[in-house]
Protein backbone atom coordinates (compact mmCIF):
# COMPACT_ATOMS: atom_id res chain seq x y z
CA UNK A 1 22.51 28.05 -32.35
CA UNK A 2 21.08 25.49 -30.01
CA UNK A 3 21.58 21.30 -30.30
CA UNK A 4 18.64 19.61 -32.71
CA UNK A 5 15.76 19.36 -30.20
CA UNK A 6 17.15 21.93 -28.30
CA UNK A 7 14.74 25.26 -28.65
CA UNK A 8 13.33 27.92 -26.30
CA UNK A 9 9.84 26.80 -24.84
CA UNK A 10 7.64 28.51 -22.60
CA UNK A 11 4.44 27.20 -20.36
CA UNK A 12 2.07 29.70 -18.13
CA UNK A 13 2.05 28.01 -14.74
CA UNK A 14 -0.68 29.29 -12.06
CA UNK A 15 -1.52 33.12 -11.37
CA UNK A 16 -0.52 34.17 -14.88
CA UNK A 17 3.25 33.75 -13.85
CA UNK A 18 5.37 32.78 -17.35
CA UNK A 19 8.24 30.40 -17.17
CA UNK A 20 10.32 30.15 -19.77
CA UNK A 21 13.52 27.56 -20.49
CA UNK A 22 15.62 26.05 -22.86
CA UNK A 23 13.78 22.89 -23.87
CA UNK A 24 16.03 19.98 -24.45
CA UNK A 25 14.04 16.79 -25.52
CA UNK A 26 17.06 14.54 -24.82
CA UNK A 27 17.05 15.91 -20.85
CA UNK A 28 13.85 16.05 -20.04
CA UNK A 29 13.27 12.64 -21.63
CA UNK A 30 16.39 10.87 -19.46
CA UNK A 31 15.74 13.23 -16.20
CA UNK A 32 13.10 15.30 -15.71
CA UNK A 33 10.72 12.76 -17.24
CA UNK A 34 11.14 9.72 -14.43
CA UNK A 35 11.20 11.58 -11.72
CA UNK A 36 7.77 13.94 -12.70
CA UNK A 37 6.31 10.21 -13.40
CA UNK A 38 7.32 8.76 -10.21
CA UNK A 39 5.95 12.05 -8.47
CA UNK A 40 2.89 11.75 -10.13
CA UNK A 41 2.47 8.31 -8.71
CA UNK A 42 2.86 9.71 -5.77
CA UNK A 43 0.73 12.70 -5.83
CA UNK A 44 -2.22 10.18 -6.55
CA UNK A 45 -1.66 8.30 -3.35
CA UNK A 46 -2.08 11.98 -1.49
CA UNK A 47 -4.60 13.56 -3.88
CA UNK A 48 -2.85 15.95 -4.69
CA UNK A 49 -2.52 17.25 -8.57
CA UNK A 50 1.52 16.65 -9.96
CA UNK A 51 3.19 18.32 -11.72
CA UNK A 52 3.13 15.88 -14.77
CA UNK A 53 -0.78 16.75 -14.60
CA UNK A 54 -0.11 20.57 -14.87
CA UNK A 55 2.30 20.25 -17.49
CA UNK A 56 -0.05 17.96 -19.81
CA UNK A 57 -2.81 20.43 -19.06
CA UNK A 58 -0.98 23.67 -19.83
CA UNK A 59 2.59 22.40 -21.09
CA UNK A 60 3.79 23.24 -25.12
CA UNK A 61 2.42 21.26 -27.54
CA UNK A 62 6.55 19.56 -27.68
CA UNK A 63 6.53 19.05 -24.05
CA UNK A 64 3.04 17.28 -24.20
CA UNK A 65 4.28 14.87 -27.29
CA UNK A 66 7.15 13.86 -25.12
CA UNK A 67 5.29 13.35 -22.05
CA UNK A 68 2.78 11.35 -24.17
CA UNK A 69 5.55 9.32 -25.94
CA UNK A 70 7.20 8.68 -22.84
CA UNK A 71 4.06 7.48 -21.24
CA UNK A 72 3.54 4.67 -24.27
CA UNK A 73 7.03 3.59 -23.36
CA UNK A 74 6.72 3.38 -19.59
CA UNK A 75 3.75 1.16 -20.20
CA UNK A 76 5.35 -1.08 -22.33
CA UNK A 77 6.46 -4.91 -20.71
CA UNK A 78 10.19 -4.58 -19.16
CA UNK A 79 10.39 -0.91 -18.97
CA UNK A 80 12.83 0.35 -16.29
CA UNK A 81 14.37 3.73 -15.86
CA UNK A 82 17.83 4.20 -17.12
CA UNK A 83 20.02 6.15 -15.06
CA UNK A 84 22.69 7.12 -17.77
CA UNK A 85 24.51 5.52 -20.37
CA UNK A 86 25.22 1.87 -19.99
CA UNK A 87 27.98 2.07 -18.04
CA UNK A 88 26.54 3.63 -15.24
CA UNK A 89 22.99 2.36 -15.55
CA UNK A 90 24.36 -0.99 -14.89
CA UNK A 91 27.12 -0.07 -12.53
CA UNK A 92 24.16 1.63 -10.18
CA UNK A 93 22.05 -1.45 -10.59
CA UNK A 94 24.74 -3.45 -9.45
CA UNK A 95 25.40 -1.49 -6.23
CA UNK A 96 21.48 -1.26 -5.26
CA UNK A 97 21.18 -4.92 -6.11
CA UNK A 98 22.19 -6.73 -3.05
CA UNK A 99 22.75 -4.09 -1.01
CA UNK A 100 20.25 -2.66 1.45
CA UNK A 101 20.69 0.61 3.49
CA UNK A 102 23.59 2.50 3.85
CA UNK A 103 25.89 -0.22 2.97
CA UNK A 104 24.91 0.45 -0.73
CA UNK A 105 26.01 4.18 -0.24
CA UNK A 106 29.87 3.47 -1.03
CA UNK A 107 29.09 1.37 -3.71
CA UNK A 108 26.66 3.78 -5.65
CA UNK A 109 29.58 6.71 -4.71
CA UNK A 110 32.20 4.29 -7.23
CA UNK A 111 28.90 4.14 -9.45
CA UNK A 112 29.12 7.47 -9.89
CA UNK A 113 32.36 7.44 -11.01
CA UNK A 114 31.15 6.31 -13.95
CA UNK A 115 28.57 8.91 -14.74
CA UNK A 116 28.94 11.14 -18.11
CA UNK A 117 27.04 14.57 -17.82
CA UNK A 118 24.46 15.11 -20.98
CA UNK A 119 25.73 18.42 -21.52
CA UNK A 120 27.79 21.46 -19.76
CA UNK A 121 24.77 22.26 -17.83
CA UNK A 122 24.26 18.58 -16.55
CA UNK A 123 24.72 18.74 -12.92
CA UNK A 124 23.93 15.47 -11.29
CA UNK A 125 22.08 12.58 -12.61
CA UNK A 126 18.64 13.16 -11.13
CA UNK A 127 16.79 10.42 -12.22
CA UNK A 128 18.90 8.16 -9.43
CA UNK A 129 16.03 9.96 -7.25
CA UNK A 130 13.52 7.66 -9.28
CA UNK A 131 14.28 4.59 -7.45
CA UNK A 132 13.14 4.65 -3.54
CA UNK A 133 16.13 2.89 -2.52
CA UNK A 134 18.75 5.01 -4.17
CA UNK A 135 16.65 8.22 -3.02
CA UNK A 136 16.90 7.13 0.81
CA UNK A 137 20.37 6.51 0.29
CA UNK A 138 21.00 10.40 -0.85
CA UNK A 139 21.07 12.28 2.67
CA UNK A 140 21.68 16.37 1.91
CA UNK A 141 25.49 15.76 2.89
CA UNK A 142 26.03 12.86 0.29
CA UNK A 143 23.96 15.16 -2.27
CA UNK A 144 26.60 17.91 -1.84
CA UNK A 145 29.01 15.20 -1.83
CA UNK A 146 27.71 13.87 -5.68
CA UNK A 147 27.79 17.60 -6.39
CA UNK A 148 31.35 18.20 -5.87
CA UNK A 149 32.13 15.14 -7.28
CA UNK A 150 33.87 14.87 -11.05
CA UNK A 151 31.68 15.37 -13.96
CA UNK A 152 32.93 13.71 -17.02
């Protein structure tokens, strides 16, 4: 038995090759959503074709209503990413704030502190890689660092 918007989904990506995952509305929408958006914006600067575009073309009919619904939300006056629950949205807006560089590093770390995992399977908060500033500030070494950090 899987969580309510938690179901098996399935898209056909290039050469015929099926993928296949457990789709969880909730996740995508919070993580995998801002950062395929931010790619997408991206991709457009290099003309090349995103992911987000491949999805919407050939994505499940679920996975296009949330792209779509996230879309109308993105464009709406004031929207921002949120990085977690309120606790650590606002804690990582306060360390990227003032901060520039690497002297924002040891204040996003205690940030992190903060951060609740969605679910058992919740790794890392992702959509941190959303923002440019927080992104630079994620070297390999502090990503294995976040990784080994405590989760909830």
């Amino acid at each position: 038995m899987t969580p309510a918007g938690t179901y098996w989904c399935g898209t056909t990506l290039r050469r015929g090759i099926k993928l296949n995952w457990i789709f969880d509305a909730d996740f995508l929408t919070a993580e995998v959503l801002p950062i395929l958006f931010a790619d997408h914006k991206r991709a457009a600067r290099r003309r090349t074709q995103s992911t987000l575009v491949s999805l919407v073309k050939r994505g499940s009919e679920p996975l296009q209503r949330l792209i779509a619904d996230y879309r109308a939300r993105a464009s709406e006056p004031g929207f921002r990413v949120r990085f977690g629950e309120s606790e650590f949205d606002d804690a990582v807006r306060a360390a990227i704030a003032d901060h520039t560089g690497d002297d924002a590093w040891p204040l996003l770390r205690d940030a992190l502190l903060t951060w609740r995992p969605m679910s058992d399977d919740h790794l890392a908060p992702i959509a941190l890689l959303v923002d440019p500033r927080i992104a630079r500030l994620i070297t390999p070494e502090r990503g294995r660092e976040i990784l080994t950090m405590r989760r909830g």
